[in-house]
C-alpha atoms as a PDB file:
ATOM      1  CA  UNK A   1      32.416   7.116 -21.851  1.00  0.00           C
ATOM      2  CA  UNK A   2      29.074   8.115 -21.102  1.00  0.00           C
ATOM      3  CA  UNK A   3      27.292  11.736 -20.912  1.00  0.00           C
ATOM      4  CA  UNK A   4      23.928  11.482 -19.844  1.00  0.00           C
ATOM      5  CA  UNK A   5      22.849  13.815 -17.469  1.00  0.00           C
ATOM      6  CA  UNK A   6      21.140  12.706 -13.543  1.00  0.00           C
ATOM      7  CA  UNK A   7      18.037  14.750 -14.510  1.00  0.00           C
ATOM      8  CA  UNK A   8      17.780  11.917 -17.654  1.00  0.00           C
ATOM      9  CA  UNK A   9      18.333   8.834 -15.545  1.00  0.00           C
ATOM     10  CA  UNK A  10      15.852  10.123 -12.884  1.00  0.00           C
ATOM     11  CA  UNK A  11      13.247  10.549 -15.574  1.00  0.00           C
ATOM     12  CA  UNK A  12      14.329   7.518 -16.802  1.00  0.00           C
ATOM     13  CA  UNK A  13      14.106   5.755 -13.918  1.00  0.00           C
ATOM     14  CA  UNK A  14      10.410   7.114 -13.403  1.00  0.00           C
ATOM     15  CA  UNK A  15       9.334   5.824 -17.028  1.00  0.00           C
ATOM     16  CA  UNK A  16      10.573   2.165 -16.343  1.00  0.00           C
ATOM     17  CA  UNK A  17       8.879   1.922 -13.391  1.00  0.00           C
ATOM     18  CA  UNK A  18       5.487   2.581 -14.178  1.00  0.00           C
ATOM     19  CA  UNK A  19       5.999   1.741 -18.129  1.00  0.00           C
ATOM     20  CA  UNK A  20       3.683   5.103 -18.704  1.00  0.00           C
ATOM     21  CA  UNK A  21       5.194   8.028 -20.069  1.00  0.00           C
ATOM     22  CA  UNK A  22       2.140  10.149 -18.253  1.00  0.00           C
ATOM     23  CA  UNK A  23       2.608   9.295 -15.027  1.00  0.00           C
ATOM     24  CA  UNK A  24       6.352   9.666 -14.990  1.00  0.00           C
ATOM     25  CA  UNK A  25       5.550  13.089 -16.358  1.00  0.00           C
ATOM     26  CA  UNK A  26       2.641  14.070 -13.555  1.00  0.00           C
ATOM     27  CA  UNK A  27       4.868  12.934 -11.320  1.00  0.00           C
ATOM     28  CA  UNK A  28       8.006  14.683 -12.313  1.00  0.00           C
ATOM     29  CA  UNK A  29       5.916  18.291 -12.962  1.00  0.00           C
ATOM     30  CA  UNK A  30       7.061  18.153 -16.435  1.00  0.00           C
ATOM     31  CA  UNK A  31       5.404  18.112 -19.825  1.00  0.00           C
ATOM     32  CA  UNK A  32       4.844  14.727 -21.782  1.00  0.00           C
ATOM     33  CA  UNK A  33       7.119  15.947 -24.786  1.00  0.00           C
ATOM     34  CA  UNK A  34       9.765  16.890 -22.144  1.00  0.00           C
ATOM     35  CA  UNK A  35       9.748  13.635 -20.846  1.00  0.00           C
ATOM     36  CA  UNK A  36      10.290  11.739 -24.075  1.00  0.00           C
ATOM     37  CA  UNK A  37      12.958  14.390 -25.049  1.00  0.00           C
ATOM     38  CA  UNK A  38      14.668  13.639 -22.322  1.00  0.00           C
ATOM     39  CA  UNK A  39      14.430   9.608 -22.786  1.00  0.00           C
ATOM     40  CA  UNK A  40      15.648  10.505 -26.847  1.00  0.00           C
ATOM     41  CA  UNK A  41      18.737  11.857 -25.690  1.00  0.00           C
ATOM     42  CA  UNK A  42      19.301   9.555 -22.961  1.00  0.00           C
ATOM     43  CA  UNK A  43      19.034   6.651 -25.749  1.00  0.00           C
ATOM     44  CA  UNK A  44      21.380   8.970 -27.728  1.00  0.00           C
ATOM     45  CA  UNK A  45      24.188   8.772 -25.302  1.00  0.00           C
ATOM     46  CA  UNK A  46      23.742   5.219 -24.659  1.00  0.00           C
ATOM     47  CA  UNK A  47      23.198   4.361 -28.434  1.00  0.00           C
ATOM     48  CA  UNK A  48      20.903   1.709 -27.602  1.00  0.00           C
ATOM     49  CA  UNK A  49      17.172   1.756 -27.193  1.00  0.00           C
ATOM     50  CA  UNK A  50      15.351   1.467 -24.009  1.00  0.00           C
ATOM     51  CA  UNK A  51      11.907   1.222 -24.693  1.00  0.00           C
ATOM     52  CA  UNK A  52       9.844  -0.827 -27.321  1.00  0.00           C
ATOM     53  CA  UNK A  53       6.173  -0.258 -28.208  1.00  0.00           C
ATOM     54  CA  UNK A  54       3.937  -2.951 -28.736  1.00  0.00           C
ATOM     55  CA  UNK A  55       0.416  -1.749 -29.281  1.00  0.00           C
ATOM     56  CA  UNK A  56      -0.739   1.613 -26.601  1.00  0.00           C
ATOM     57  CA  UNK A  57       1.932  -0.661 -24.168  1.00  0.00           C
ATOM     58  CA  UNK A  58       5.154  -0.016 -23.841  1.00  0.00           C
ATOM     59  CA  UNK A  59       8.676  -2.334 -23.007  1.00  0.00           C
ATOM     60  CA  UNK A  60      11.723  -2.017 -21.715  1.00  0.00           C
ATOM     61  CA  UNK A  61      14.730  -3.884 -24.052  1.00  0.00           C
ATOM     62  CA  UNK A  62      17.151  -5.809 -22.546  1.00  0.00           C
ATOM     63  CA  UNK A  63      19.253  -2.632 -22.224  1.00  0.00           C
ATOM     64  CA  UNK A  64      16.513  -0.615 -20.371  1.00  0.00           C
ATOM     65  CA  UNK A  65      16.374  -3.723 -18.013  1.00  0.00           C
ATOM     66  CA  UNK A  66      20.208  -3.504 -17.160  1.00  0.00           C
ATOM     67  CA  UNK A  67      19.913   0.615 -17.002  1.00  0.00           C
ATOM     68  CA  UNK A  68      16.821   0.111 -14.732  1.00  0.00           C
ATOM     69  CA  UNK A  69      18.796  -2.009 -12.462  1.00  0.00           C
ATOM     70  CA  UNK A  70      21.264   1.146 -11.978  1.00  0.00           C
ATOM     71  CA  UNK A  71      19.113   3.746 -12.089  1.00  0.00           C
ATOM     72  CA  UNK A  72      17.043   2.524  -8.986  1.00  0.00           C
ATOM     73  CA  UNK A  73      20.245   1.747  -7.174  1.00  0.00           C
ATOM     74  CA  UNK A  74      21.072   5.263  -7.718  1.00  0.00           C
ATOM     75  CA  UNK A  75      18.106   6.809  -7.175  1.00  0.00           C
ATOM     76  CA  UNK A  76      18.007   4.683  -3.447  1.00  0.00           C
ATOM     77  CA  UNK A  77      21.684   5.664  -3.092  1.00  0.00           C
ATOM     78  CA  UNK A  78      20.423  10.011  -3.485  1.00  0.00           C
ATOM     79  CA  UNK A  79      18.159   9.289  -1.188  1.00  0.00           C
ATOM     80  CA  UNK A  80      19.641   7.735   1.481  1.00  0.00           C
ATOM     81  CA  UNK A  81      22.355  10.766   1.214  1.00  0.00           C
ATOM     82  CA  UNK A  82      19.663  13.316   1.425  1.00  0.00           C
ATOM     83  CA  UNK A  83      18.525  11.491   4.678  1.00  0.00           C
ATOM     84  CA  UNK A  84      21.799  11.979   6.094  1.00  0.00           C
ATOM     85  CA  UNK A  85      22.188  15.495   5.431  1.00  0.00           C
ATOM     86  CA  UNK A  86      18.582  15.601   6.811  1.00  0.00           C
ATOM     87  CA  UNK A  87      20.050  14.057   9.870  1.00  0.00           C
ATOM     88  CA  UNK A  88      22.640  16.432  10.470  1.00  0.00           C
ATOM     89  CA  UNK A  89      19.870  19.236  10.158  1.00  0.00           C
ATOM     90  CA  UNK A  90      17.758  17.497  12.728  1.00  0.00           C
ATOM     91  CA  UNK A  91      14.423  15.430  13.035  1.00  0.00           C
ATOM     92  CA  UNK A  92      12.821  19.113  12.114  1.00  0.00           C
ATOM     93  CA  UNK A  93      13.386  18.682   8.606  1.00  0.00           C
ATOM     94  CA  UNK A  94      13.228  15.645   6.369  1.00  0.00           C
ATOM     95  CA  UNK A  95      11.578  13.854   3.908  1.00  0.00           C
ATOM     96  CA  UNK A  96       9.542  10.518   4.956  1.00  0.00           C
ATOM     97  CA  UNK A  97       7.921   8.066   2.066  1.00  0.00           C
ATOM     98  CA  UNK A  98       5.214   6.392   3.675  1.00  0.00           C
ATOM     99  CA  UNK A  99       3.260   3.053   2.256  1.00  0.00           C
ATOM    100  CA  UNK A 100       0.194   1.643   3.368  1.00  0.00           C
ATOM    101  CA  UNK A 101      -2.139  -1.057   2.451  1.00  0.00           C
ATOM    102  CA  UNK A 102      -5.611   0.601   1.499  1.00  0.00           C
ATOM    103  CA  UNK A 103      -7.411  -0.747   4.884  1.00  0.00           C
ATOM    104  CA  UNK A 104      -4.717   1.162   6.855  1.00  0.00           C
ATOM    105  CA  UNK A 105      -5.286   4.425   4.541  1.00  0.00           C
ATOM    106  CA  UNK A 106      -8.764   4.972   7.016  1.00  0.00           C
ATOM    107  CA  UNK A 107      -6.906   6.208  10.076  1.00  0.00           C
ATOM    108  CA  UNK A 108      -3.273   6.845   8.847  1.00  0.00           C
ATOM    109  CA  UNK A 109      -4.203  10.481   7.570  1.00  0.00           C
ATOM    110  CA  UNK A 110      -5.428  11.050  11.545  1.00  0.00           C
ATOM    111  CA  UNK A 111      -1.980   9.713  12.267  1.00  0.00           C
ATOM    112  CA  UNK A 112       0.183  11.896   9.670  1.00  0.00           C
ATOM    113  CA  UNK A 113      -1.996  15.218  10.725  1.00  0.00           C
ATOM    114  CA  UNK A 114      -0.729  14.437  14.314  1.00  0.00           C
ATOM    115  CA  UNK A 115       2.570  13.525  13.555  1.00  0.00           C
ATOM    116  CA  UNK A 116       2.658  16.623  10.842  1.00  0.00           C
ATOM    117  CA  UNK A 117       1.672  19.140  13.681  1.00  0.00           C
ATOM    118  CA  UNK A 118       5.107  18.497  15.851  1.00  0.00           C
ATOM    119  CA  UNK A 119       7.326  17.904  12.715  1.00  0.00           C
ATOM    120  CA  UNK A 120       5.608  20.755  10.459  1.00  0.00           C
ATOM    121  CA  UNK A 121       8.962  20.889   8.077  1.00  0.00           C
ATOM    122  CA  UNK A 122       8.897  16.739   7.167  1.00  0.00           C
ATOM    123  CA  UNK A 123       7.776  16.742   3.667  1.00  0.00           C
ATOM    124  CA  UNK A 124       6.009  13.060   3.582  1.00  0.00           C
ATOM    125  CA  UNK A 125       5.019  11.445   0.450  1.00  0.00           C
ATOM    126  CA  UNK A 126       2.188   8.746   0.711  1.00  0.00           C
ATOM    127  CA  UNK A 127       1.711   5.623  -1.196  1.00  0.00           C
ATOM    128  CA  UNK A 128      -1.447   3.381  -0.881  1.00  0.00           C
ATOM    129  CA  UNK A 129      -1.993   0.233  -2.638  1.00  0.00           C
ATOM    130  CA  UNK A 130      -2.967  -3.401  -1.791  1.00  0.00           C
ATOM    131  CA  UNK A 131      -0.526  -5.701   0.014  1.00  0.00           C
ATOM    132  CA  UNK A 132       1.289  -7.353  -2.669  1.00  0.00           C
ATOM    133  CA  UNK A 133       2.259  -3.949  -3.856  1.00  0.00           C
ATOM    134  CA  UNK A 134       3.023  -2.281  -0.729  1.00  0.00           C
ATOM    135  CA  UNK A 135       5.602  -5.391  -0.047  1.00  0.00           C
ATOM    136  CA  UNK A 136       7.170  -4.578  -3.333  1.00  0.00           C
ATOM    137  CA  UNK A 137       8.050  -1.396  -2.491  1.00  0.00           C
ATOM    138  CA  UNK A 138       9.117  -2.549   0.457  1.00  0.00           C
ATOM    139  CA  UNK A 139      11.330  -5.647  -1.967  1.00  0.00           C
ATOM    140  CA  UNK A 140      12.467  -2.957  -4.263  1.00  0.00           C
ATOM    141  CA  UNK A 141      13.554  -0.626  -1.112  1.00  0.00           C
ATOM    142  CA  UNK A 142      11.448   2.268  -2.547  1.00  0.00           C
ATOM    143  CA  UNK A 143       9.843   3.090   0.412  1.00  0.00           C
ATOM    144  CA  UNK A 144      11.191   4.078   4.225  1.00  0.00           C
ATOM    145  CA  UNK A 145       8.251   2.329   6.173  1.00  0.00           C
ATOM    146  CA  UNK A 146       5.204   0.596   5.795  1.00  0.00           C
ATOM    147  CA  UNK A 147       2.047   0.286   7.534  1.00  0.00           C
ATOM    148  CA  UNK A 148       0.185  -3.578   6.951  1.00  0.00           C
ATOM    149  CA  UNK A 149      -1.118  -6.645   8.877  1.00  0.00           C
ATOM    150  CA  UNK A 150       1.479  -9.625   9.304  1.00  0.00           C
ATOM    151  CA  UNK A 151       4.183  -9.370   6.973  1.00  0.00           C
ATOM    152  CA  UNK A 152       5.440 -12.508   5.269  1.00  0.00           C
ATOM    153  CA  UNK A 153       8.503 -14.437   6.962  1.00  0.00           C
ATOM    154  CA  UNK A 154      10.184 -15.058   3.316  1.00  0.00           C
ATOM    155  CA  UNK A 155      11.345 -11.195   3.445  1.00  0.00           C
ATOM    156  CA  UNK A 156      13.862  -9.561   5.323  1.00  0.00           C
ATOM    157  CA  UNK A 157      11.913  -7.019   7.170  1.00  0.00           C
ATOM    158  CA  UNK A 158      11.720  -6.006  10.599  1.00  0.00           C
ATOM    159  CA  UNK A 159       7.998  -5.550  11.673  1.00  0.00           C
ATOM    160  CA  UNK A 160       6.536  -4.260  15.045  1.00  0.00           C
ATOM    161  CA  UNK A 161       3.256  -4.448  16.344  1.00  0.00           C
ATOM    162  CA  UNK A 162       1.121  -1.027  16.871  1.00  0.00           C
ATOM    163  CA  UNK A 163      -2.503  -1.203  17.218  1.00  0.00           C
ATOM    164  CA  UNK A 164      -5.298  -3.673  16.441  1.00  0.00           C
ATOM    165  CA  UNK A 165      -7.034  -4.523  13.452  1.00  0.00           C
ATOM    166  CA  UNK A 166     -10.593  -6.353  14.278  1.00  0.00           C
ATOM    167  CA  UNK A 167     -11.727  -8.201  10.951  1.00  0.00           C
ATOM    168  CA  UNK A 168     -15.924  -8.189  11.377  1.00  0.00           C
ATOM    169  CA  UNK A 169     -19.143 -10.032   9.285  1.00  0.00           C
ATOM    170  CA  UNK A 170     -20.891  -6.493   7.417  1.00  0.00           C
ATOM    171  CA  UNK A 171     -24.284  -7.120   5.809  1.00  0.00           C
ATOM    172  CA  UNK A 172     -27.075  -4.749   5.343  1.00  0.00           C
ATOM    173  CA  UNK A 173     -29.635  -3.989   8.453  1.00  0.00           C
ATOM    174  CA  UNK A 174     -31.990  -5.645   6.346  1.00  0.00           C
ATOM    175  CA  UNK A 175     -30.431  -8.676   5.598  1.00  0.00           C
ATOM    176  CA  UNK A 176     -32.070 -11.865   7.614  1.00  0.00           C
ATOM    177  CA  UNK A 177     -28.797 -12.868   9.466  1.00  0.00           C
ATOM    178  CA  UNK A 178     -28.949  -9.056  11.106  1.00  0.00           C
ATOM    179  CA  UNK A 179     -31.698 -10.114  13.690  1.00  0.00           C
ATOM    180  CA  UNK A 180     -29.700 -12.809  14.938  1.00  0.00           C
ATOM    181  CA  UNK A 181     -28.115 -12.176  18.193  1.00  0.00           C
ATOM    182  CA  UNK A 182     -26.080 -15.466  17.637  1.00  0.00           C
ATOM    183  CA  UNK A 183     -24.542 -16.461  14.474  1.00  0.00           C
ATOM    184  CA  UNK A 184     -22.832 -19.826  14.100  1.00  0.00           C
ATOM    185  CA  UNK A 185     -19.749 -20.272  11.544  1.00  0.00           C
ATOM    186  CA  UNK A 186     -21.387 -22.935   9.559  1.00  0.00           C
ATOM    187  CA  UNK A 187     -23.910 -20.530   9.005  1.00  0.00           C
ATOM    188  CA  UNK A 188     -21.731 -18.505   7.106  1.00  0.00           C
ATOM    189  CA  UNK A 189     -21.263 -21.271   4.225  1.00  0.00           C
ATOM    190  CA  UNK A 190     -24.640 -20.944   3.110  1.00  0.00           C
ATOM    191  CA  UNK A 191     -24.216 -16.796   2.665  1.00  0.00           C
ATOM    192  CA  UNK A 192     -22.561 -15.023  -0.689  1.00  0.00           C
ATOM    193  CA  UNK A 193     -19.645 -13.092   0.015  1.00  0.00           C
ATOM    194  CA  UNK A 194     -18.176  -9.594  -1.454  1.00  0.00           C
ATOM    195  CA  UNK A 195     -14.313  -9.780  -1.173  1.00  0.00           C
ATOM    196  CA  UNK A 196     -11.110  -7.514  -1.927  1.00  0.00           C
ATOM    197  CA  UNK A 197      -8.709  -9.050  -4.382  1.00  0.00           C
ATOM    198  CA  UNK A 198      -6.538 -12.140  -3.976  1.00  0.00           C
ATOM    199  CA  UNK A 199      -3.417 -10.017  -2.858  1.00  0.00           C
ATOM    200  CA  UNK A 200      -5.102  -7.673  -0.287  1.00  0.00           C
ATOM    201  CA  UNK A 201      -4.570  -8.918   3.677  1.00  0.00           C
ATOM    202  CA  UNK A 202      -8.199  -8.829   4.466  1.00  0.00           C
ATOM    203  CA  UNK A 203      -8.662 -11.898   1.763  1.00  0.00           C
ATOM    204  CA  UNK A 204      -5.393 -13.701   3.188  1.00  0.00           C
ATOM    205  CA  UNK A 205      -7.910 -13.519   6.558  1.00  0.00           C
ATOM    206  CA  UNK A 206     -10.806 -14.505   5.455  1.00  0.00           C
ATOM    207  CA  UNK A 207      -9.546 -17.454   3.047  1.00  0.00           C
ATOM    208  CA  UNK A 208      -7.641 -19.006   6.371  1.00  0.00           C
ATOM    209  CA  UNK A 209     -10.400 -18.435   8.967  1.00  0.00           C
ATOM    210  CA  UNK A 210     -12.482 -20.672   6.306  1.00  0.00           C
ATOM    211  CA  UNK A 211      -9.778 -23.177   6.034  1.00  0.00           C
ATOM    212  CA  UNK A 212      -9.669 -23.260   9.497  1.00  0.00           C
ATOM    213  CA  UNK A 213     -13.388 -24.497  10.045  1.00  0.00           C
ATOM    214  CA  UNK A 214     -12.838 -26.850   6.476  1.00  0.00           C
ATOM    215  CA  UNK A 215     -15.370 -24.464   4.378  1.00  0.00           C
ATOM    216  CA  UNK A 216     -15.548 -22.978   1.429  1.00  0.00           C
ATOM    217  CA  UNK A 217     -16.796 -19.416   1.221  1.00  0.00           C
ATOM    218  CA  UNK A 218     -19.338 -18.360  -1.974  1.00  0.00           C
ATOM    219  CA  UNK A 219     -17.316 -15.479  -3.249  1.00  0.00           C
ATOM    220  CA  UNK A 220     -20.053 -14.187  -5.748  1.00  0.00           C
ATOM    221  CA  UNK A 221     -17.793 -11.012  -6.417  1.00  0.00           C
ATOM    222  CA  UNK A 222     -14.213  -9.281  -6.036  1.00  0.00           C
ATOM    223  CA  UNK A 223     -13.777  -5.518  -5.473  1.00  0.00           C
ATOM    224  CA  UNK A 224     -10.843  -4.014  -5.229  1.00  0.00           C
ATOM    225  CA  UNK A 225     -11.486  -1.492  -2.476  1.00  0.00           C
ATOM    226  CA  UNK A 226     -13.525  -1.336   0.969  1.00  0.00           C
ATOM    227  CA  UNK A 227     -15.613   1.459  -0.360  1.00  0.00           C
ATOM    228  CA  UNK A 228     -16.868  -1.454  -3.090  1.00  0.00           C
ATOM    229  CA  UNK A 229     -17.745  -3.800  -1.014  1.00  0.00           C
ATOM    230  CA  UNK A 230     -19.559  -1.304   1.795  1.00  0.00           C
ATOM    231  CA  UNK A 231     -21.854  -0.128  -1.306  1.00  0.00           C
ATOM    232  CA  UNK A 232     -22.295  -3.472  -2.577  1.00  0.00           C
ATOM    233  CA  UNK A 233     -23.525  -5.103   1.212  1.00  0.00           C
ATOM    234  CA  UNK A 234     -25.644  -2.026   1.307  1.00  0.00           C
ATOM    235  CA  UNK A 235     -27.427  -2.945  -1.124  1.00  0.00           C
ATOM    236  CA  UNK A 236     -28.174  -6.478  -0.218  1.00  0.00           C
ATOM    237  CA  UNK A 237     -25.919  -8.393  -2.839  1.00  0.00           C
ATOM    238  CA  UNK A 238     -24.359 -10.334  -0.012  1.00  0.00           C
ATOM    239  CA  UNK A 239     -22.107 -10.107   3.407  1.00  0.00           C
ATOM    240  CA  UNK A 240     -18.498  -9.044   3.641  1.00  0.00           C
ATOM    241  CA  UNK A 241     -15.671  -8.966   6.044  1.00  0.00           C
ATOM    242  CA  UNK A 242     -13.789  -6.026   6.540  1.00  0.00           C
ATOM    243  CA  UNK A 243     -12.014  -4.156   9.290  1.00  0.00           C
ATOM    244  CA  UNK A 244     -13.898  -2.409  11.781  1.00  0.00           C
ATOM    245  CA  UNK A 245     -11.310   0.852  10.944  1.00  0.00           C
ATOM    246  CA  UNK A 246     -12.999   0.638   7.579  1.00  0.00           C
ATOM    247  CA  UNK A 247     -16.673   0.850   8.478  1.00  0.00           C
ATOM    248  CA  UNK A 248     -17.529   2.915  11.210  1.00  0.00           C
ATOM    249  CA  UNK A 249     -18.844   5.697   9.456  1.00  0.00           C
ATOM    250  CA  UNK A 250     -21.345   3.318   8.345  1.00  0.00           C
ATOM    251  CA  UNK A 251     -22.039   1.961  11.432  1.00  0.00           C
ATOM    252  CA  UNK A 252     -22.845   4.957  13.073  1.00  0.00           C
ATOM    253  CA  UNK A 253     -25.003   6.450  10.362  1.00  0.00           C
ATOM    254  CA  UNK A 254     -26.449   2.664  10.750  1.00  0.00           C
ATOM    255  CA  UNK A 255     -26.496   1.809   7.225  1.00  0.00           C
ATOM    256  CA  UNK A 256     -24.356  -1.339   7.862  1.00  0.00           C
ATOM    257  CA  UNK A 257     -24.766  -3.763  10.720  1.00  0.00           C
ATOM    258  CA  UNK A 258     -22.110  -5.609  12.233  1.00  0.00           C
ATOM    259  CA  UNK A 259     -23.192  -9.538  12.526  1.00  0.00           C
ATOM    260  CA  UNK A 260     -22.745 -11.384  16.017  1.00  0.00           C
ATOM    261  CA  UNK A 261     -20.279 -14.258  14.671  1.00  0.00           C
ATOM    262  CA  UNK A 262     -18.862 -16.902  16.569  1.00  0.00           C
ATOM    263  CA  UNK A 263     -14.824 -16.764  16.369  1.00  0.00           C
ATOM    264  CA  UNK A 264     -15.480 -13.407  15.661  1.00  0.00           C
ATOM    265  CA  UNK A 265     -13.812 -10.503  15.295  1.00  0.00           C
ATOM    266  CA  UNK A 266     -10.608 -12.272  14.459  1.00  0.00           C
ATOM    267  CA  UNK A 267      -8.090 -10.087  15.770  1.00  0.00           C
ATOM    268  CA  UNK A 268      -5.410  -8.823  13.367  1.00  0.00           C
ATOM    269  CA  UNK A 269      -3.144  -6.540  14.006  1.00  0.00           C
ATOM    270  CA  UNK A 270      -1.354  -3.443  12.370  1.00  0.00           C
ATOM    271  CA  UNK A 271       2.835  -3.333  11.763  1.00  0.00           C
ATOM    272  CA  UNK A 272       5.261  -0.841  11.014  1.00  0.00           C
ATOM    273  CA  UNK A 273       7.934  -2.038   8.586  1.00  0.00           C
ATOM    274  CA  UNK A 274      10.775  -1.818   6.578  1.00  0.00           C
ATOM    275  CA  UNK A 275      13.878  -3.889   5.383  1.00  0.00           C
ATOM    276  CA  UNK A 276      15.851  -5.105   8.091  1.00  0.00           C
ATOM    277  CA  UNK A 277      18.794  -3.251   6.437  1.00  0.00           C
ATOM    278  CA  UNK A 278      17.443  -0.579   6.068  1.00  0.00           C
ATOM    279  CA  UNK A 279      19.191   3.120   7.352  1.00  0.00           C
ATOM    280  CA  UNK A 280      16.262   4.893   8.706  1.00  0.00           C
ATOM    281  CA  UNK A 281      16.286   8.815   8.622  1.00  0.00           C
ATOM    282  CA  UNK A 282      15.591  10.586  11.476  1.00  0.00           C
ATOM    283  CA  UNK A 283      12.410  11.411   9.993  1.00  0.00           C
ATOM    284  CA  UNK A 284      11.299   7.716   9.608  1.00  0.00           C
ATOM    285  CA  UNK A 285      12.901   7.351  13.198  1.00  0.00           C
ATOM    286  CA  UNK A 286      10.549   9.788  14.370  1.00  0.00           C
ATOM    287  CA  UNK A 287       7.334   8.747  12.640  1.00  0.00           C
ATOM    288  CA  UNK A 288       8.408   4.999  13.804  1.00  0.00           C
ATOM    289  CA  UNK A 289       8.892   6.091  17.680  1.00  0.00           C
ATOM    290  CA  UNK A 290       5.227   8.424  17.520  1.00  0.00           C
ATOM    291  CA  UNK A 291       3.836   5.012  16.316  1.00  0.00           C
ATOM    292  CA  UNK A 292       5.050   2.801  18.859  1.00  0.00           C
ATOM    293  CA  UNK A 293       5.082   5.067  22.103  1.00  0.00           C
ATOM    294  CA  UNK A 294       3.155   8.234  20.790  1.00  0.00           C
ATOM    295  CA  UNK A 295       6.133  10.664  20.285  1.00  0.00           C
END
């Protein structure tokens, strides 16, 4: 029979999913040392090991693949029964994780700061990452809701429409395309082009708006944030296209233009989501309702 202790599989569980012994102590609030301690014994009482080191890197065996498996499914079962106790205490209380694709992280802290004012006691934990990671979370059911554009069809999650996500051409005021009043597509294939990652949903866009008109954009560099690619068309290395959330700083302070495109902006728009199967708190409830109706 085994002994191990919840407090071991939870920092356990924390380990093998980031593979970093540092972040699973940050975000734990423990020490380093603690958290291997803790791992030691747990591999004690198991009498197998869980980890293997190859290089600064580490591994989980083939045993810390099978724990892993129950671990998480614990871990999502604890939470789910915290969100029912939550319930019976009311929407004033609560806990609410929150994940959002980096584009969406320029107006979701306006959101949360509204939202936070009439539910002051939700504690909410945010996550931001591209879109290949956000839908993981969503995959691995580590995460109540998510904010993204179009969610893929090949996953069972329910996804609603809230608010509108223009996609726009960026370039510097002093690039030669900004005095155009009219800018035709084909235009476009003779330009260089700053883009996010393959993975993020504002390179999904742009790659099938090209498709669409049979050309090839000249990609001369990936970023992996917005904040990248303003800099970089601010300095004249080429255009970009980004949402309009993203940039309007910058176009007020004027030191972006946005180009007059045809078949531009493409309209995108922003969801709310989570697995189909999902048991929403009343917290998530909440946050999901001030989304969609604005309480």
């Amino acid at each position: 029979m085994l002994h191990f202790t919840l407090r071991q599989l939870q920092v356990f569980e924390k380990v093998a999913s980031h593979l970093n012994y540092s972040r699973a102590a940050e975000e734990l609030y423990l020490s380093q040392p603690a958290v291997s301690m803790q791992i030691k014994q747990l591999e004690g009482h198991i009498g197998l090991p869980l980890f293997e080191q190859m290089g600064k890197k580490i591994f989980l065996t083939e045993a810390g693949r099978e724990l892993f498996h129950y671990a998480r499914s614990i871990a999502q079962q604890l939470a789910e029964m915290e969100s029912v106790f939550d319930e019976m205490k009311g929407v004033g209380q609560g806990k609410l994780t929150l994940s959002v694709v980096n584009t969406a992280n320029y107006f979701t802290p306006q959101l949360l700061a509204t939202f936070c004012q009439r539910h002051p006691n939700i504690n909410i934990i945010l996550q931001v990452a591209n879109r290949d990671a956000v839908l993981k979370q969503l995959a691995d059911n580590s995460t109540d809701l998510a904010i993204m554009g179009q969610p893929p069809d090949d996953l069972d999650i329910e996804a609603v429409r809230f608010m509108d996500n223009p996609l726009v051409v960026i370039a510097s005021p002093s690039h030669p395309l900004a005095q155009q009043s009219q800018i035709s597509f084909a235009q476009l294939a003779e330009q260089k082009f700053l883009s996010r990652e393959k993975g993020s949903g504002t390179r999904s866009a742009m790659e099938r708006v090209f498709a669409q008109h049979n050309i090839q954009p000249h990609i001369s560099m990936e970023m992996e944030t917005n904040e990248a690619i303003k800099q970089a068309v601010q300095a004249g290395m080429g255009l970009g296209i980004l949402s309009l959330h993203s940039i309007e700083l910058e176009l007020e302070t004027k030191r972006l233009v946005m180009l007059n495109v045809e078949h531009f902006p493409l309209l995108r728009h922003w969801f709310v989501s989570h697995r189909t199967t999902k048991r929403l708190s009343s917290a998530a409830l909440a946050f999901k309702s001030f989304l969609l109706h604005g309480s």
